[in-house]
C-alpha atoms as a PDB file:
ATOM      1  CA  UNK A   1      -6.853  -9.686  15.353  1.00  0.00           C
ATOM      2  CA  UNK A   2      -4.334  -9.009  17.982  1.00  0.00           C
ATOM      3  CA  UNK A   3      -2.771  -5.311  18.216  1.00  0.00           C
ATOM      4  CA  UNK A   4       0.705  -6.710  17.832  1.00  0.00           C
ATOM      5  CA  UNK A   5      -0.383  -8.523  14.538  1.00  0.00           C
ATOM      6  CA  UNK A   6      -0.447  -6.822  10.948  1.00  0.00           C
ATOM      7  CA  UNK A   7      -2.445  -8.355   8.444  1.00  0.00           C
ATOM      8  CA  UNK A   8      -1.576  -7.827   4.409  1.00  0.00           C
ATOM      9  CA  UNK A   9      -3.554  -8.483   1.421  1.00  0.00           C
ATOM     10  CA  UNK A  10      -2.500  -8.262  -2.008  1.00  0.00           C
ATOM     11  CA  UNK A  11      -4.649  -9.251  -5.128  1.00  0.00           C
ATOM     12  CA  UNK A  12      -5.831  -8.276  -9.100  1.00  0.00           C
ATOM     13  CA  UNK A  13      -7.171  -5.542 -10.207  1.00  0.00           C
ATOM     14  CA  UNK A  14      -8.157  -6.459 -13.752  1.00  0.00           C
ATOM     15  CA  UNK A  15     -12.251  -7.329 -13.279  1.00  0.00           C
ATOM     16  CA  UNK A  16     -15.013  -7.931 -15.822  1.00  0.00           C
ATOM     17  CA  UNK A  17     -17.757  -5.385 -15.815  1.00  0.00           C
ATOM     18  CA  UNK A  18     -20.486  -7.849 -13.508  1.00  0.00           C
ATOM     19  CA  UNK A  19     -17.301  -7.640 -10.621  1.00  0.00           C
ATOM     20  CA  UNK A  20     -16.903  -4.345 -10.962  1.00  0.00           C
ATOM     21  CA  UNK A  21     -20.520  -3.497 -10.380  1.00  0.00           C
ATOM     22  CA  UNK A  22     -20.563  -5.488  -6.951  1.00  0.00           C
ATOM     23  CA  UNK A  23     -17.719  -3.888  -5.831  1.00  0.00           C
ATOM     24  CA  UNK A  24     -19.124  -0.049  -6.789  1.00  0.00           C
ATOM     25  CA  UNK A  25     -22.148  -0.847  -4.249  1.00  0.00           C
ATOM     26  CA  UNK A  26     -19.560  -0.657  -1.182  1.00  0.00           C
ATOM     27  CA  UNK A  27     -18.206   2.736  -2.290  1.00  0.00           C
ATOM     28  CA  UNK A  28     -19.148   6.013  -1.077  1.00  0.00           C
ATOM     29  CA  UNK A  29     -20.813   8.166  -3.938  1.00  0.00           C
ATOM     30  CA  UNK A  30     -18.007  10.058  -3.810  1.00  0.00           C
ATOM     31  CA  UNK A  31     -15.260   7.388  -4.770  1.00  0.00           C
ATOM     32  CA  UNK A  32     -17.267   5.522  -7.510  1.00  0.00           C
ATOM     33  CA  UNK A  33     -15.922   8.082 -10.085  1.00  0.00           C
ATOM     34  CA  UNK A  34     -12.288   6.828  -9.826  1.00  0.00           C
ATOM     35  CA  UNK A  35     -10.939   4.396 -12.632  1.00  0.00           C
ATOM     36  CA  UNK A  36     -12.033   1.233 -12.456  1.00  0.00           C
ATOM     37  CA  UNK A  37      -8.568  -0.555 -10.676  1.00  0.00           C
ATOM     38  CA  UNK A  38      -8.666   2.253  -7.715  1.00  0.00           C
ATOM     39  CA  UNK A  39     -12.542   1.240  -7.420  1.00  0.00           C
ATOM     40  CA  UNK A  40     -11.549  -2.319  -7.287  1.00  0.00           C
ATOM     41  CA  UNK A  41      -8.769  -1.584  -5.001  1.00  0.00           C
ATOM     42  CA  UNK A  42     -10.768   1.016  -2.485  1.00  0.00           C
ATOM     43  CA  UNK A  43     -13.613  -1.730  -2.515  1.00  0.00           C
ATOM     44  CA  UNK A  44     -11.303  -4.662  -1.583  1.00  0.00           C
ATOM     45  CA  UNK A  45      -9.781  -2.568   1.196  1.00  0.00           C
ATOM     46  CA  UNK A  46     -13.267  -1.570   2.720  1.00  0.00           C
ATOM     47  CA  UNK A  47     -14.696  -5.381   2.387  1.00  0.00           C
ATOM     48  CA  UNK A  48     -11.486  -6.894   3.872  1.00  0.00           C
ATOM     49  CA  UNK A  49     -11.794  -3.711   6.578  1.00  0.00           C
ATOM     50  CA  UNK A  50     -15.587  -4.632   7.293  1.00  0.00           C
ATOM     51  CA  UNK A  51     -14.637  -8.215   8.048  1.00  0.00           C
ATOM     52  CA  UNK A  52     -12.057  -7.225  10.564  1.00  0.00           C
ATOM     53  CA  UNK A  53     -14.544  -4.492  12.481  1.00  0.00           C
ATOM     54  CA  UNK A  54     -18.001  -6.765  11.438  1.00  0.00           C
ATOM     55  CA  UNK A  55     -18.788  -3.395   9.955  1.00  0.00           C
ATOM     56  CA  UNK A  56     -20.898  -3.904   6.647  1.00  0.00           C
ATOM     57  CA  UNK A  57     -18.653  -1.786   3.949  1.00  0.00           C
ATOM     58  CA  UNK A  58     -20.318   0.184   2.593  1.00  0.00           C
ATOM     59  CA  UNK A  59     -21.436   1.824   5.928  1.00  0.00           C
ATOM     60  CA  UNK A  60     -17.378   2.361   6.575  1.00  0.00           C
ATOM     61  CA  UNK A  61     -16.968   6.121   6.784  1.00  0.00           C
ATOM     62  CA  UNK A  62     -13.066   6.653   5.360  1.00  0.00           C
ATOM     63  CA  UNK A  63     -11.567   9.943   5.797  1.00  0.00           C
ATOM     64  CA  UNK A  64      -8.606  11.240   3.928  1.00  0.00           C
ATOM     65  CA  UNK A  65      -8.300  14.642   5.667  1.00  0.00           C
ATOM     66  CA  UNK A  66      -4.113  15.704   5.454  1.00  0.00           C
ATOM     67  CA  UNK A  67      -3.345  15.979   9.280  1.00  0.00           C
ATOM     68  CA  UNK A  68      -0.943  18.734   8.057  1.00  0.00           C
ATOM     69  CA  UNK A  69      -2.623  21.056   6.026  1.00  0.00           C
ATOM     70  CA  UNK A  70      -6.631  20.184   6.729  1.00  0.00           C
ATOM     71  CA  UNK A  71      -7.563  19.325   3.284  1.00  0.00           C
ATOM     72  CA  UNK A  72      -9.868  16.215   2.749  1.00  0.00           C
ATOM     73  CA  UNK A  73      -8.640  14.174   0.309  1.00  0.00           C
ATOM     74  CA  UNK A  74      -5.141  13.648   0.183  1.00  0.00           C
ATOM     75  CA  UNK A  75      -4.116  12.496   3.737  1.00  0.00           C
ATOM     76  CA  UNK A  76      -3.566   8.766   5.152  1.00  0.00           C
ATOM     77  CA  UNK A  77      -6.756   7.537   5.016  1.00  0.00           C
ATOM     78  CA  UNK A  78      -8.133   6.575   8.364  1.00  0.00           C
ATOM     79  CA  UNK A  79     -11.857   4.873   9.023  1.00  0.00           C
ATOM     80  CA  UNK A  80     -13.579   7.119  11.168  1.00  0.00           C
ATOM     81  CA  UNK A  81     -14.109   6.310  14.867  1.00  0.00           C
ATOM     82  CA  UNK A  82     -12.807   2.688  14.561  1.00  0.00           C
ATOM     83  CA  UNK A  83      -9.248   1.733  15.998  1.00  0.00           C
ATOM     84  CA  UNK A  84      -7.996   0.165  13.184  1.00  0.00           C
ATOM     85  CA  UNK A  85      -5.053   1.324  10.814  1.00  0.00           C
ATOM     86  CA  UNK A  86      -4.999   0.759   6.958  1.00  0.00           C
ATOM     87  CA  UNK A  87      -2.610   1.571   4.021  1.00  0.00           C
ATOM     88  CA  UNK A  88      -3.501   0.721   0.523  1.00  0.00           C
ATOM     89  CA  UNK A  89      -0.960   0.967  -1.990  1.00  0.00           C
ATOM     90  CA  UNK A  90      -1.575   0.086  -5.967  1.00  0.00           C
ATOM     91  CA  UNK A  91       0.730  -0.531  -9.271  1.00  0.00           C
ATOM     92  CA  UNK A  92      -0.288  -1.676 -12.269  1.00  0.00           C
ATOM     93  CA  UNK A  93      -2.871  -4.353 -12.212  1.00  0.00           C
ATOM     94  CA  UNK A  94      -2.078  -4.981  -8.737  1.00  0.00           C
ATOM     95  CA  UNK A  95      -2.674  -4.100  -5.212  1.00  0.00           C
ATOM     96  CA  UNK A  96      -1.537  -4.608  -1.489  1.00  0.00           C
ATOM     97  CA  UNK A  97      -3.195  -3.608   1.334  1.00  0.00           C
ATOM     98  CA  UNK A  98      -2.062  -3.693   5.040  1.00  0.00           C
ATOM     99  CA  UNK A  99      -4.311  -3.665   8.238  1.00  0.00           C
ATOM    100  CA  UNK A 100      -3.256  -3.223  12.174  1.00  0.00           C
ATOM    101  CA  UNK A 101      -5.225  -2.700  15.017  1.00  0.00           C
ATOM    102  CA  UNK A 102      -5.064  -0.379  18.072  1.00  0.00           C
ATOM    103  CA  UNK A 103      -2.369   2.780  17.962  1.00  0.00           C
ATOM    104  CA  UNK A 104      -0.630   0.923  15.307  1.00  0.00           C
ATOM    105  CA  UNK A 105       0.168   2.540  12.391  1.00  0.00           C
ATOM    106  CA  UNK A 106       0.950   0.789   9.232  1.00  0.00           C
ATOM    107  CA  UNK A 107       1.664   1.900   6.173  1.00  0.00           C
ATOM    108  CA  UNK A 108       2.446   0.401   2.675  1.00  0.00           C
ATOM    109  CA  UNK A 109       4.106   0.558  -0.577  1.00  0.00           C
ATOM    110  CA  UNK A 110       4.103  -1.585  -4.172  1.00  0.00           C
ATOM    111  CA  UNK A 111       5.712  -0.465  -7.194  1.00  0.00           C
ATOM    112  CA  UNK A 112       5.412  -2.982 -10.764  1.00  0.00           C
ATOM    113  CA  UNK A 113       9.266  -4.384 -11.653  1.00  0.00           C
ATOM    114  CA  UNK A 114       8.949  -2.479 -15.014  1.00  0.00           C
ATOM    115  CA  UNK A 115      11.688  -0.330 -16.723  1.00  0.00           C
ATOM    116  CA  UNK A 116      12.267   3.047 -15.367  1.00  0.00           C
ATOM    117  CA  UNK A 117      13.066   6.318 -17.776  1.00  0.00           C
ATOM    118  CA  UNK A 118      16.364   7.169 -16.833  1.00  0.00           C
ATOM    119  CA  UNK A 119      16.945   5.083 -13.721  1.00  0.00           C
ATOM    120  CA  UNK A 120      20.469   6.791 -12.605  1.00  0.00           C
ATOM    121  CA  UNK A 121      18.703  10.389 -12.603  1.00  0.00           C
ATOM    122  CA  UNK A 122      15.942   8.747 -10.664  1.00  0.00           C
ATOM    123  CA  UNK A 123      18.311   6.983  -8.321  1.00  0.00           C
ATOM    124  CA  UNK A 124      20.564   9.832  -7.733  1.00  0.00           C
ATOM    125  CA  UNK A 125      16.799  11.390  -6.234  1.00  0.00           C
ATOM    126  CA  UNK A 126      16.138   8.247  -4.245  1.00  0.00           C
ATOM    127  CA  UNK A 127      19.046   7.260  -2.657  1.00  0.00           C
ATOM    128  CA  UNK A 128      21.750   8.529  -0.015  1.00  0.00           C
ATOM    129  CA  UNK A 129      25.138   8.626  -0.840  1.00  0.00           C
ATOM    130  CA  UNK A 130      26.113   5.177   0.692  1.00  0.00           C
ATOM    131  CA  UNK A 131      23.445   3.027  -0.690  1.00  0.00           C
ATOM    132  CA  UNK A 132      24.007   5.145  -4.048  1.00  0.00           C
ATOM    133  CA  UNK A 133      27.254   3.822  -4.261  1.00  0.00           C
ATOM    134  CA  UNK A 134      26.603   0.596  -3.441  1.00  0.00           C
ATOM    135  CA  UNK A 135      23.966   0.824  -6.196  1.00  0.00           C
ATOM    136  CA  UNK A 136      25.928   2.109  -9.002  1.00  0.00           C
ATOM    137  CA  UNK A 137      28.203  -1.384  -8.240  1.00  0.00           C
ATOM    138  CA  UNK A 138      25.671  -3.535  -9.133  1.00  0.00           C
ATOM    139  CA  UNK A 139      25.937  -4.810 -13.012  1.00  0.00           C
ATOM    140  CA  UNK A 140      23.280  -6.563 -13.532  1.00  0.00           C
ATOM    141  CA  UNK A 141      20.312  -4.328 -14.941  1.00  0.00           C
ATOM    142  CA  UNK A 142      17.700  -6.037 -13.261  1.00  0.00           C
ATOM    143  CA  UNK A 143      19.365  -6.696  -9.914  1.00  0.00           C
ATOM    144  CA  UNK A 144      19.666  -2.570 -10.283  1.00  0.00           C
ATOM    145  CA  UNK A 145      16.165  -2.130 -10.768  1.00  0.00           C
ATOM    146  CA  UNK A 146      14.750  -4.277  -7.899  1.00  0.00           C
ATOM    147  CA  UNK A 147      17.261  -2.730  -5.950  1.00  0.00           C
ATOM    148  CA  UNK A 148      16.156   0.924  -6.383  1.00  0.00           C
ATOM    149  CA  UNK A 149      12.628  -0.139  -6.189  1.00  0.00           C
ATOM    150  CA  UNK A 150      13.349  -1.808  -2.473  1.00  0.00           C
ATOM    151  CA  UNK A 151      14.892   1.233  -1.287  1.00  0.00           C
ATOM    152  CA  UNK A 152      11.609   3.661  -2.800  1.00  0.00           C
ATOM    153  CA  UNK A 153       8.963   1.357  -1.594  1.00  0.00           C
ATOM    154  CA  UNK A 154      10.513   1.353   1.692  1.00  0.00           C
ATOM    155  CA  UNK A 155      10.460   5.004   1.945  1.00  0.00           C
ATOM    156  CA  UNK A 156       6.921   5.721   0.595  1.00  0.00           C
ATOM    157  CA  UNK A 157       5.516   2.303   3.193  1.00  0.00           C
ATOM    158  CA  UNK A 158       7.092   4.886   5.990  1.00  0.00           C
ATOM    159  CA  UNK A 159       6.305   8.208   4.911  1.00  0.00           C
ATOM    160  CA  UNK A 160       2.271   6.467   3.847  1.00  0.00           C
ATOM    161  CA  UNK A 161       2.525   5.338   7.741  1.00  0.00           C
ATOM    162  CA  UNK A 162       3.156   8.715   9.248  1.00  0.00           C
ATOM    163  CA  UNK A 163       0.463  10.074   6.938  1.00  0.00           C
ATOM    164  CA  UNK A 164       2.393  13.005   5.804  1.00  0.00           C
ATOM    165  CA  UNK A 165       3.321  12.773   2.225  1.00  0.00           C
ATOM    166  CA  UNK A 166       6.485  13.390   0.501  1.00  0.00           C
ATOM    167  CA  UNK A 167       7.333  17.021   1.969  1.00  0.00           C
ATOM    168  CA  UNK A 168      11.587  16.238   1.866  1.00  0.00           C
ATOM    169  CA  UNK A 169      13.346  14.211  -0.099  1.00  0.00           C
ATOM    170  CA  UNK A 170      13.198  10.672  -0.838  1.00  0.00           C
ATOM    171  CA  UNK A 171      16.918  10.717  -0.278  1.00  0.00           C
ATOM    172  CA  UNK A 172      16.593  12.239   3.234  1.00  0.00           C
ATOM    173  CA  UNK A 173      14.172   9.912   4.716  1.00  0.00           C
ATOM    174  CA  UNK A 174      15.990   7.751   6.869  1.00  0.00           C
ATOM    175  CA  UNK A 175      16.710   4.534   6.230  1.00  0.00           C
ATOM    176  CA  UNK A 176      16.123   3.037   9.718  1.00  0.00           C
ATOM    177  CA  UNK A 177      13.896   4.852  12.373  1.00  0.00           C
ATOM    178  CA  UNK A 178      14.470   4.071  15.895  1.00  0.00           C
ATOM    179  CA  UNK A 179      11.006   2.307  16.787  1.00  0.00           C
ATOM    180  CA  UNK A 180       9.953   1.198  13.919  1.00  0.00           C
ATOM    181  CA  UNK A 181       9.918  -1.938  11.649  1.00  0.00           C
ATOM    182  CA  UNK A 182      10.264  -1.964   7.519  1.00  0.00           C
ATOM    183  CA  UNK A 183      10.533  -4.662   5.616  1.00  0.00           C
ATOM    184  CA  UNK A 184      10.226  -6.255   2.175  1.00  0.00           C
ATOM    185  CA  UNK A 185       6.890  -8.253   1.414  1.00  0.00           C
ATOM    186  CA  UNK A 186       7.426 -10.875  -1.000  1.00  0.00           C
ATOM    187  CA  UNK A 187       4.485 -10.781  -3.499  1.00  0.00           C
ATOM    188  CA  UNK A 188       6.186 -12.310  -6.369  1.00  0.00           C
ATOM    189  CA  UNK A 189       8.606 -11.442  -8.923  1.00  0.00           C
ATOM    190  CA  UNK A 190       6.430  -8.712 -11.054  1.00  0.00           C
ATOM    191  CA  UNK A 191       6.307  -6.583  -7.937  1.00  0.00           C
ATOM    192  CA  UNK A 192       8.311  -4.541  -5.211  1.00  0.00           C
ATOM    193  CA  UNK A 193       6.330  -4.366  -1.876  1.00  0.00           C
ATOM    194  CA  UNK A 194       7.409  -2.500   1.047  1.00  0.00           C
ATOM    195  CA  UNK A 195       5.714  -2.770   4.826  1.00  0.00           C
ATOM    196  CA  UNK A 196       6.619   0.086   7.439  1.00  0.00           C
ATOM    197  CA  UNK A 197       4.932  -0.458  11.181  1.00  0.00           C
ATOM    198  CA  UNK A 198       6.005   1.927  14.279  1.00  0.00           C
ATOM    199  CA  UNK A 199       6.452  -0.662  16.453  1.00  0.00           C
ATOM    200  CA  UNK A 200       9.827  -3.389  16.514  1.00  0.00           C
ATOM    201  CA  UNK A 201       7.705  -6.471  17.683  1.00  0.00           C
ATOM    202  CA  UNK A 202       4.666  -7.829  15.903  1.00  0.00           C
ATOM    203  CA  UNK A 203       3.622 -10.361  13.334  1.00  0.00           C
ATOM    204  CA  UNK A 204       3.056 -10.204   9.627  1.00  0.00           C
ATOM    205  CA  UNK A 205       0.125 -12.538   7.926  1.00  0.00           C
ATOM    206  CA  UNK A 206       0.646 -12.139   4.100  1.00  0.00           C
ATOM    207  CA  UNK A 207      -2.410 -13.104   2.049  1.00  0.00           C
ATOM    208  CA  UNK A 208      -2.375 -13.627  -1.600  1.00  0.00           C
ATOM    209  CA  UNK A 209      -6.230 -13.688  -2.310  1.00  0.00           C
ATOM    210  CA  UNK A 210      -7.868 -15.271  -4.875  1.00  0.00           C
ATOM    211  CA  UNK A 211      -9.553 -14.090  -7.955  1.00  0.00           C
ATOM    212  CA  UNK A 212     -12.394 -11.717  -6.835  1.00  0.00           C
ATOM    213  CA  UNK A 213     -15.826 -13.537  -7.810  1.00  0.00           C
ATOM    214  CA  UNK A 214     -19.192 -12.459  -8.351  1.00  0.00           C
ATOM    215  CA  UNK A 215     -22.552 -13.761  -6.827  1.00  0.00           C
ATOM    216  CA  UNK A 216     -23.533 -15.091 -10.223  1.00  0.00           C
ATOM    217  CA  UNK A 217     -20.081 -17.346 -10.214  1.00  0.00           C
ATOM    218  CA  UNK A 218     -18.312 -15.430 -12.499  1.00  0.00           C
ATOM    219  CA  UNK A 219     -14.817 -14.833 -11.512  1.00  0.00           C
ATOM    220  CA  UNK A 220     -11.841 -12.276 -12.258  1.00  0.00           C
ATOM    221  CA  UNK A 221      -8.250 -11.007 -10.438  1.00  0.00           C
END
């Protein structure tokens, strides 16, 4: 992979049991007692990582130490002593995963297009005041929807990339950030994905993969 080039993977996370016990053996103890679609989806990642460093998975140490307060498990994960940037981001049944290498940092975002409980109230926590109003134009119900969900994937793609959480809120995080790139990924018309990179010129390979298989043959996704 080249340093300017990003690399995104999105796929199922429905599996039969025989899938699911393939993918367990690349997980660290520690992560095997997660539900079974964050297994799937922390497996994926750390196969399709393993390809890109030749790095068998499961010997892929993954920290998720915050960089702000110390504790290990709810920062940006990172893959220990390996220059290589990753952001996995689930909804649903389904996942997308982004991968740069070098100083890059990536980070990414997918929400389901499903109903929300009272949208506006959401909204009104989402969105500044100009793209509120622009918002609270649109008539169509569904145009509203993937609307809002564009603007909050887009925010959580670049607060995932700088690693820090959601410490303000959604409606302060700036739309556009001098330096850095974010952009919708089209994965469909059930989802909203959202890609944030801090760089202005590189190049985007989307993958839709195909059903996850077993050894045996048997396949799922």
């Amino acid at each position: 992979m080249n340093p300017a080039d990003v690399r995104v993977s999105s796929f199922g996370l429905d599996v039969p049991a025989p899938v699911l016990r393939e993918l367990d053996a690349v997980l660290a103890p520690e992560e095997r007692d997660a539900a079974p679609r964050v297994r799937v989806a922390r497996a994926v990642t750390r196969t399709l990582l393993g390809k890109e460093l030749t790095i068998e998975p499961a010997a892929l140490v993954i920290s998720r130490r915050c960089a702000r307060c110390g504790h290990g498990s709810h920062g940006r994960p990172t893959v220990v002593d390996a220059d290589i940037s990753f952001s996995l981001s689930h909804s649903s049944a389904f996942a997308v995963v982004a991968i740069g290498r070098g100083d890059v940092r990536v980070g990414v975002d997918v929400e389901a297009v499903e109903p929300r409980v009272r949208l506006d109230a959401l909204a009104a926590r989402v969105l500044n005041d100009d793209e509120h109003a622009a918002w609270s134009a649109i008539r169509d119900e569904g145009e509203r929807l993937r609307t809002f969900l564009r603007a909050w994937t887009a925010r959580e793609a670049y607060l995932k990339a700088l690693g820090i959480g959601i410490v303000t809120r959604l409606r302060d995080v700036p739309t556009h950030v001098e330096g850095w790139s974010t952009g919708e990924i089209d994965v469909g018309d059930a989802w909203i994905a959202a890609l944030a990179v801090d760089r202005s010129e590189f190049e985007v390979t989307h993958r839709a993969m195909a059903p996850l298989a077993t050894s045996s043959g048997g396949t799922a996704g």
